[in-house]
PDB file of N, CA and C in Angstrom:
ATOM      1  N   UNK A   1       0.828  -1.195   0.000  1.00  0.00           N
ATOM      2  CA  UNK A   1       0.000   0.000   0.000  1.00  0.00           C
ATOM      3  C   UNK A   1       0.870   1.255   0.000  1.00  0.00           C
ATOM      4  N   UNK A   2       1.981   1.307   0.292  1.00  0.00           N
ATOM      5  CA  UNK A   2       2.774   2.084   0.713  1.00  0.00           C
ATOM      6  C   UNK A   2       3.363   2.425  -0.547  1.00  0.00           C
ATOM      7  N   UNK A   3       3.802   1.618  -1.312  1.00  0.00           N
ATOM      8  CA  UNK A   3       4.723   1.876  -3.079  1.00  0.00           C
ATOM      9  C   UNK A   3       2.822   2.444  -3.568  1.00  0.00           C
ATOM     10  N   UNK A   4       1.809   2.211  -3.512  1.00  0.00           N
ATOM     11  CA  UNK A   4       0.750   2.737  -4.088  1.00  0.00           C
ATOM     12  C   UNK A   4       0.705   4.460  -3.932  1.00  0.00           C
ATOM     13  N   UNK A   5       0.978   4.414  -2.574  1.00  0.00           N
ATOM     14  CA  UNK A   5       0.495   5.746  -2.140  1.00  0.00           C
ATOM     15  C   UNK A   5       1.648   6.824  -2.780  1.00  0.00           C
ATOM     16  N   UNK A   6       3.384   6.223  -2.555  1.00  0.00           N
ATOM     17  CA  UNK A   6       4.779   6.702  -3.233  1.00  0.00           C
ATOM     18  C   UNK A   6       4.468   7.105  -4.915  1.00  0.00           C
ATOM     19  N   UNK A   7       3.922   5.898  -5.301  1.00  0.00           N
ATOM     20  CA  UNK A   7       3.843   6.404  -6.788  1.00  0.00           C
ATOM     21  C   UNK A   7       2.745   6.982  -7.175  1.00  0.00           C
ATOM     22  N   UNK A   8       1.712   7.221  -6.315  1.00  0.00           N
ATOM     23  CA  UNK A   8       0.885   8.481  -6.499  1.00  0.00           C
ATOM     24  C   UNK A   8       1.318   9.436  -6.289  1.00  0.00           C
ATOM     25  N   UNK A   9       2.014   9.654  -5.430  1.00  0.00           N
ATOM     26  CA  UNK A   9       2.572  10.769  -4.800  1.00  0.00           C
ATOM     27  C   UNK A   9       3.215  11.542  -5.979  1.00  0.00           C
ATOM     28  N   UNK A  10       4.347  10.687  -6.209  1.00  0.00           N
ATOM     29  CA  UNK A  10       5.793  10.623  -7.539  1.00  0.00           C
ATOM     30  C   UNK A  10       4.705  11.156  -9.041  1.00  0.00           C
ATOM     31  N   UNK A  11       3.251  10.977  -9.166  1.00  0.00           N
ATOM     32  CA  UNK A  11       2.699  10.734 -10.239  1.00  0.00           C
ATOM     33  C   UNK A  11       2.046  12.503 -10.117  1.00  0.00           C
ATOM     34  N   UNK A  12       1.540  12.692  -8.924  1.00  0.00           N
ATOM     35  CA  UNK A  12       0.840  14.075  -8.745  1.00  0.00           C
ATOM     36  C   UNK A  12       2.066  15.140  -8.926  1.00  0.00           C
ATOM     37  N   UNK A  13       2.991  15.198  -8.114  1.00  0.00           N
ATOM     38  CA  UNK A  13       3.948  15.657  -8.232  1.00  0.00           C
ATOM     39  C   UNK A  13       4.485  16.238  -9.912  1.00  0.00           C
ATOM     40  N   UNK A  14       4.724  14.826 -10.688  1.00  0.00           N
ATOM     41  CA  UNK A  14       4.865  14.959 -12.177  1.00  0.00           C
ATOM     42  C   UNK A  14       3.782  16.281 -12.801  1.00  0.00           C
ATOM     43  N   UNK A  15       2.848  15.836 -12.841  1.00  0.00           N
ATOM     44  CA  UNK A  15       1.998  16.409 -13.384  1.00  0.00           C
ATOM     45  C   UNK A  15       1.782  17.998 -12.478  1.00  0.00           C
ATOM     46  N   UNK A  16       1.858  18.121 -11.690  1.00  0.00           N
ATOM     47  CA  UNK A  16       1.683  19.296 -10.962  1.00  0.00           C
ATOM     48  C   UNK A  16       3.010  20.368 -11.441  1.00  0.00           C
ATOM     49  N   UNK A  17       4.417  19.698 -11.785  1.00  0.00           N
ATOM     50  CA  UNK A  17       5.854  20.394 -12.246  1.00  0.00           C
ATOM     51  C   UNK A  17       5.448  20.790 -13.950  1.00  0.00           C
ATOM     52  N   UNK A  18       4.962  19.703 -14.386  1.00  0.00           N
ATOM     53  CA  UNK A  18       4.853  19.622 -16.241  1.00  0.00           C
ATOM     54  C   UNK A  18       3.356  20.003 -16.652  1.00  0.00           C
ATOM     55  N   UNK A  19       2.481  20.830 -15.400  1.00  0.00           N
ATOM     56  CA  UNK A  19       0.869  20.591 -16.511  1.00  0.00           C
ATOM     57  C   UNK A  19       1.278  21.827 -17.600  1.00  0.00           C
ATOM     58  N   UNK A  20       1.847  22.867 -17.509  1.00  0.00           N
ATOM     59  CA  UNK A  20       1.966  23.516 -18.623  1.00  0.00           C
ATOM     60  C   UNK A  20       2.397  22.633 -20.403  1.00  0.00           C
ATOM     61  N   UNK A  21       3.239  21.910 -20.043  1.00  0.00           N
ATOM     62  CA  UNK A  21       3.912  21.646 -20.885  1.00  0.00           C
ATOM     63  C   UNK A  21       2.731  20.336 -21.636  1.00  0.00           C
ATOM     64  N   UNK A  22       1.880  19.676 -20.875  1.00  0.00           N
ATOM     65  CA  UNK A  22       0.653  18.994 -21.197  1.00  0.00           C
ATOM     66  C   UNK A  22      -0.625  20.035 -22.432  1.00  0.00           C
ATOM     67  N   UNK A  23      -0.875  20.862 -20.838  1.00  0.00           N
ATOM     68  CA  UNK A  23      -1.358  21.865 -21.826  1.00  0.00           C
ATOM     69  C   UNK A  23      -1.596  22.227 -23.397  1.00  0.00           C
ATOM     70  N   UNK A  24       0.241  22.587 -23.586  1.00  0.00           N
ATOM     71  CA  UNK A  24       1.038  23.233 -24.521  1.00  0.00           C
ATOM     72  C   UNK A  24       0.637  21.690 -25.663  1.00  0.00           C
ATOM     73  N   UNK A  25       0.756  20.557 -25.446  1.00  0.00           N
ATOM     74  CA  UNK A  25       0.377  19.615 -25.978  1.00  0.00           C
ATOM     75  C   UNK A  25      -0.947  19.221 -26.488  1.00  0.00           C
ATOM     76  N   UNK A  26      -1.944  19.231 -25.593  1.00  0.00           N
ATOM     77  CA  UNK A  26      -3.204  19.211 -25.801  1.00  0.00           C
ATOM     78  C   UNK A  26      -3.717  20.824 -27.296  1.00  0.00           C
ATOM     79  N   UNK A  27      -3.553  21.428 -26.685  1.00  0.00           N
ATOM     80  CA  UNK A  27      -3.785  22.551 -27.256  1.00  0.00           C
ATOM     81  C   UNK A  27      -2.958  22.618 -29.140  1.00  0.00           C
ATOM     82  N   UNK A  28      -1.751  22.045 -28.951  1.00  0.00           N
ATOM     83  CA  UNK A  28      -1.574  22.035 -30.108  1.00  0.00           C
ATOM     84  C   UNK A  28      -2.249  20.841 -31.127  1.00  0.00           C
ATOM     85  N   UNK A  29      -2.328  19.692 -30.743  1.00  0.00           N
ATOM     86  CA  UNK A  29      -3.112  18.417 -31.177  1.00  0.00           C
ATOM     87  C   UNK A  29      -4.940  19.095 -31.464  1.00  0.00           C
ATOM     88  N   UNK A  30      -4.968  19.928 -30.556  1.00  0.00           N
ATOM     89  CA  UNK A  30      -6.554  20.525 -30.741  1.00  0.00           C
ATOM     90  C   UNK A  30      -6.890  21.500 -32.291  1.00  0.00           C
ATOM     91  N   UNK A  31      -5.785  22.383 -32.449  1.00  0.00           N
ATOM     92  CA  UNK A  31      -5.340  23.215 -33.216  1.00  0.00           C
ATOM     93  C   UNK A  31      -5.555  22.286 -34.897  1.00  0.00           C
ATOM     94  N   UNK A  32      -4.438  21.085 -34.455  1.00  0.00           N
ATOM     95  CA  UNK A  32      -4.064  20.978 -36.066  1.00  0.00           C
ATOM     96  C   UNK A  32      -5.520  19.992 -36.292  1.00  0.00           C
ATOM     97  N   UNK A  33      -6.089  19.430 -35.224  1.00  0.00           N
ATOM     98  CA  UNK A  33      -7.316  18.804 -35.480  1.00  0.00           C
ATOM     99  C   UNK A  33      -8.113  19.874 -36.270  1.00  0.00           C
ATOM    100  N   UNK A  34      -8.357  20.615 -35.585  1.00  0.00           N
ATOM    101  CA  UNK A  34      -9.899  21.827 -35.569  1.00  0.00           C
ATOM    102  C   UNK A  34      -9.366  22.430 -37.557  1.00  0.00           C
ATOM    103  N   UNK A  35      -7.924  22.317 -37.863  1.00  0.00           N
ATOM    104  CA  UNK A  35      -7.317  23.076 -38.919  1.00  0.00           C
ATOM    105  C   UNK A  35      -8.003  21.627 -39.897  1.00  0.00           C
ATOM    106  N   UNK A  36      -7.507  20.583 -39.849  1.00  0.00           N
ATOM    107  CA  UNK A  36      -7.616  19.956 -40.863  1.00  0.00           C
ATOM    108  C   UNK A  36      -9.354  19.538 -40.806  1.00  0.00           C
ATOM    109  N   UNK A  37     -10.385  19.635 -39.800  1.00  0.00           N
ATOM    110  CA  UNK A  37     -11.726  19.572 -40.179  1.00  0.00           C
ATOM    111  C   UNK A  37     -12.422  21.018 -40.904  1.00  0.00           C
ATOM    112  N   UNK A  38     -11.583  21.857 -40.390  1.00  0.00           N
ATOM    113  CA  UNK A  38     -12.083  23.355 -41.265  1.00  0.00           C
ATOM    114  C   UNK A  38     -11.381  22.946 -43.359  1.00  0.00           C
ATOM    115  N   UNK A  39     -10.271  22.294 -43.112  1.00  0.00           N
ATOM    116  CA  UNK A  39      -9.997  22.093 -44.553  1.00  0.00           C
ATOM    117  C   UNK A  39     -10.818  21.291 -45.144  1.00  0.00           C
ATOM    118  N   UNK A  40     -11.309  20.208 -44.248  1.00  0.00           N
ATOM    119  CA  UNK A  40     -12.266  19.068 -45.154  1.00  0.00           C
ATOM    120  C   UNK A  40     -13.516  19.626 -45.235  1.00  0.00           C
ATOM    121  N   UNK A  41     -14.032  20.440 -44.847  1.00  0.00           N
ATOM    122  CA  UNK A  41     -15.214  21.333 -44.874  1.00  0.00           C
ATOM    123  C   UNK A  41     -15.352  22.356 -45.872  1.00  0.00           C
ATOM    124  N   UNK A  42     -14.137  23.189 -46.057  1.00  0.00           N
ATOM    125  CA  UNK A  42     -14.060  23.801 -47.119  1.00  0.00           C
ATOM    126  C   UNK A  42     -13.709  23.076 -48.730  1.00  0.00           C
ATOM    127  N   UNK A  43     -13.076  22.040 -48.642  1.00  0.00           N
ATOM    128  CA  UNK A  43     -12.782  21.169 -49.852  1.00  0.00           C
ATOM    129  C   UNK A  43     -14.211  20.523 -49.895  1.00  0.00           C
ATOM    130  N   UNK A  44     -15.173  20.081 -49.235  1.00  0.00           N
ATOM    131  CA  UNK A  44     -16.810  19.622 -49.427  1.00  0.00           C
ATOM    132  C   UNK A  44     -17.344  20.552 -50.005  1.00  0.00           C
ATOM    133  N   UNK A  45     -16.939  22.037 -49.412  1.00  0.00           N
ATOM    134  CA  UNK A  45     -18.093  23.287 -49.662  1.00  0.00           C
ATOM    135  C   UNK A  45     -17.702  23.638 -51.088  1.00  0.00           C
ATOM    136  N   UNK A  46     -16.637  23.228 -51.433  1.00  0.00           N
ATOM    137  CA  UNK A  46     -16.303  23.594 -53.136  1.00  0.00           C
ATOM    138  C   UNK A  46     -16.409  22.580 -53.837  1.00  0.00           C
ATOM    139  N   UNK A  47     -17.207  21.636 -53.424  1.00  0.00           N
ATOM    140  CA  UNK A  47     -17.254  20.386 -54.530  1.00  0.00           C
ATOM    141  C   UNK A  47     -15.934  19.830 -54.942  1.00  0.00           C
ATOM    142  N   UNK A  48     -15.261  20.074 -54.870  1.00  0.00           N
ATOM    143  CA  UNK A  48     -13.664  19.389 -55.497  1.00  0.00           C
ATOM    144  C   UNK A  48     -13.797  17.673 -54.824  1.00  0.00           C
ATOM    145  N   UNK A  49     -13.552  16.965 -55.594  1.00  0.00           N
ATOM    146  CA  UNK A  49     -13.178  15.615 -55.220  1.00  0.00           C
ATOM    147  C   UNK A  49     -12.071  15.050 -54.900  1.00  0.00           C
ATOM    148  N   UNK A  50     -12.247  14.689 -53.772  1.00  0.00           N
ATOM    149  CA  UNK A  50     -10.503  14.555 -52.746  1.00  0.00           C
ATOM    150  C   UNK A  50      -9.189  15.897 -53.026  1.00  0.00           C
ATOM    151  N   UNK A  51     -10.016  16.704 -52.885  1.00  0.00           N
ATOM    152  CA  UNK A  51      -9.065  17.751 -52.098  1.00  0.00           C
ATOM    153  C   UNK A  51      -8.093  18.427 -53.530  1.00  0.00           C
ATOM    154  N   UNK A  52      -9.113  18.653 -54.930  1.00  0.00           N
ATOM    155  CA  UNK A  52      -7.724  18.869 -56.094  1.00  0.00           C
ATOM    156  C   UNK A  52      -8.038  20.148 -56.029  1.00  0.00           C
ATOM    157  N   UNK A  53      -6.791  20.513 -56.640  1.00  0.00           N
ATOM    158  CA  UNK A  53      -6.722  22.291 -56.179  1.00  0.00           C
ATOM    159  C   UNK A  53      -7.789  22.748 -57.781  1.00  0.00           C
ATOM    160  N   UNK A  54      -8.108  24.119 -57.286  1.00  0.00           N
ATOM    161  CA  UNK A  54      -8.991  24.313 -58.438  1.00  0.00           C
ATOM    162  C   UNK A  54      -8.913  25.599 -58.848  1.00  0.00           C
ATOM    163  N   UNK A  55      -7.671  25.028 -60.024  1.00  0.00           N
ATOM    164  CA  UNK A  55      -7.339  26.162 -60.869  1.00  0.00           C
ATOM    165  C   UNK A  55      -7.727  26.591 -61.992  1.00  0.00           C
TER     166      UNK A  55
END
């Protein structure tokens, strides 16, 4: 019970030194998500079929 409670401890600790850097992670993964559903939305809204440029 004791290594349970240590590596909670060791685990809160982690995350309490690095949540910025989580953050900074989440937030960018959110970004290039939210970017590439705004592209597949706009390549639908112009009819183009799989994404050809339309020159």
């Amino acid at each position: 019970m004791q290594t349970i409670q240590a590596g909670y401890r060791s685990l809160t600790l982690l995350v309490d030194l690095n949540w910025d850097r989580i953050l900074y992670i989440a937030t960018l993964i959110f970004a290039l998500m939210a970017g590439g559903y705004i592209g597949t939305l706009l390549t639908a809204l112009r009819g183009l079929p799989g994404g050809a440029p339309g020159f």
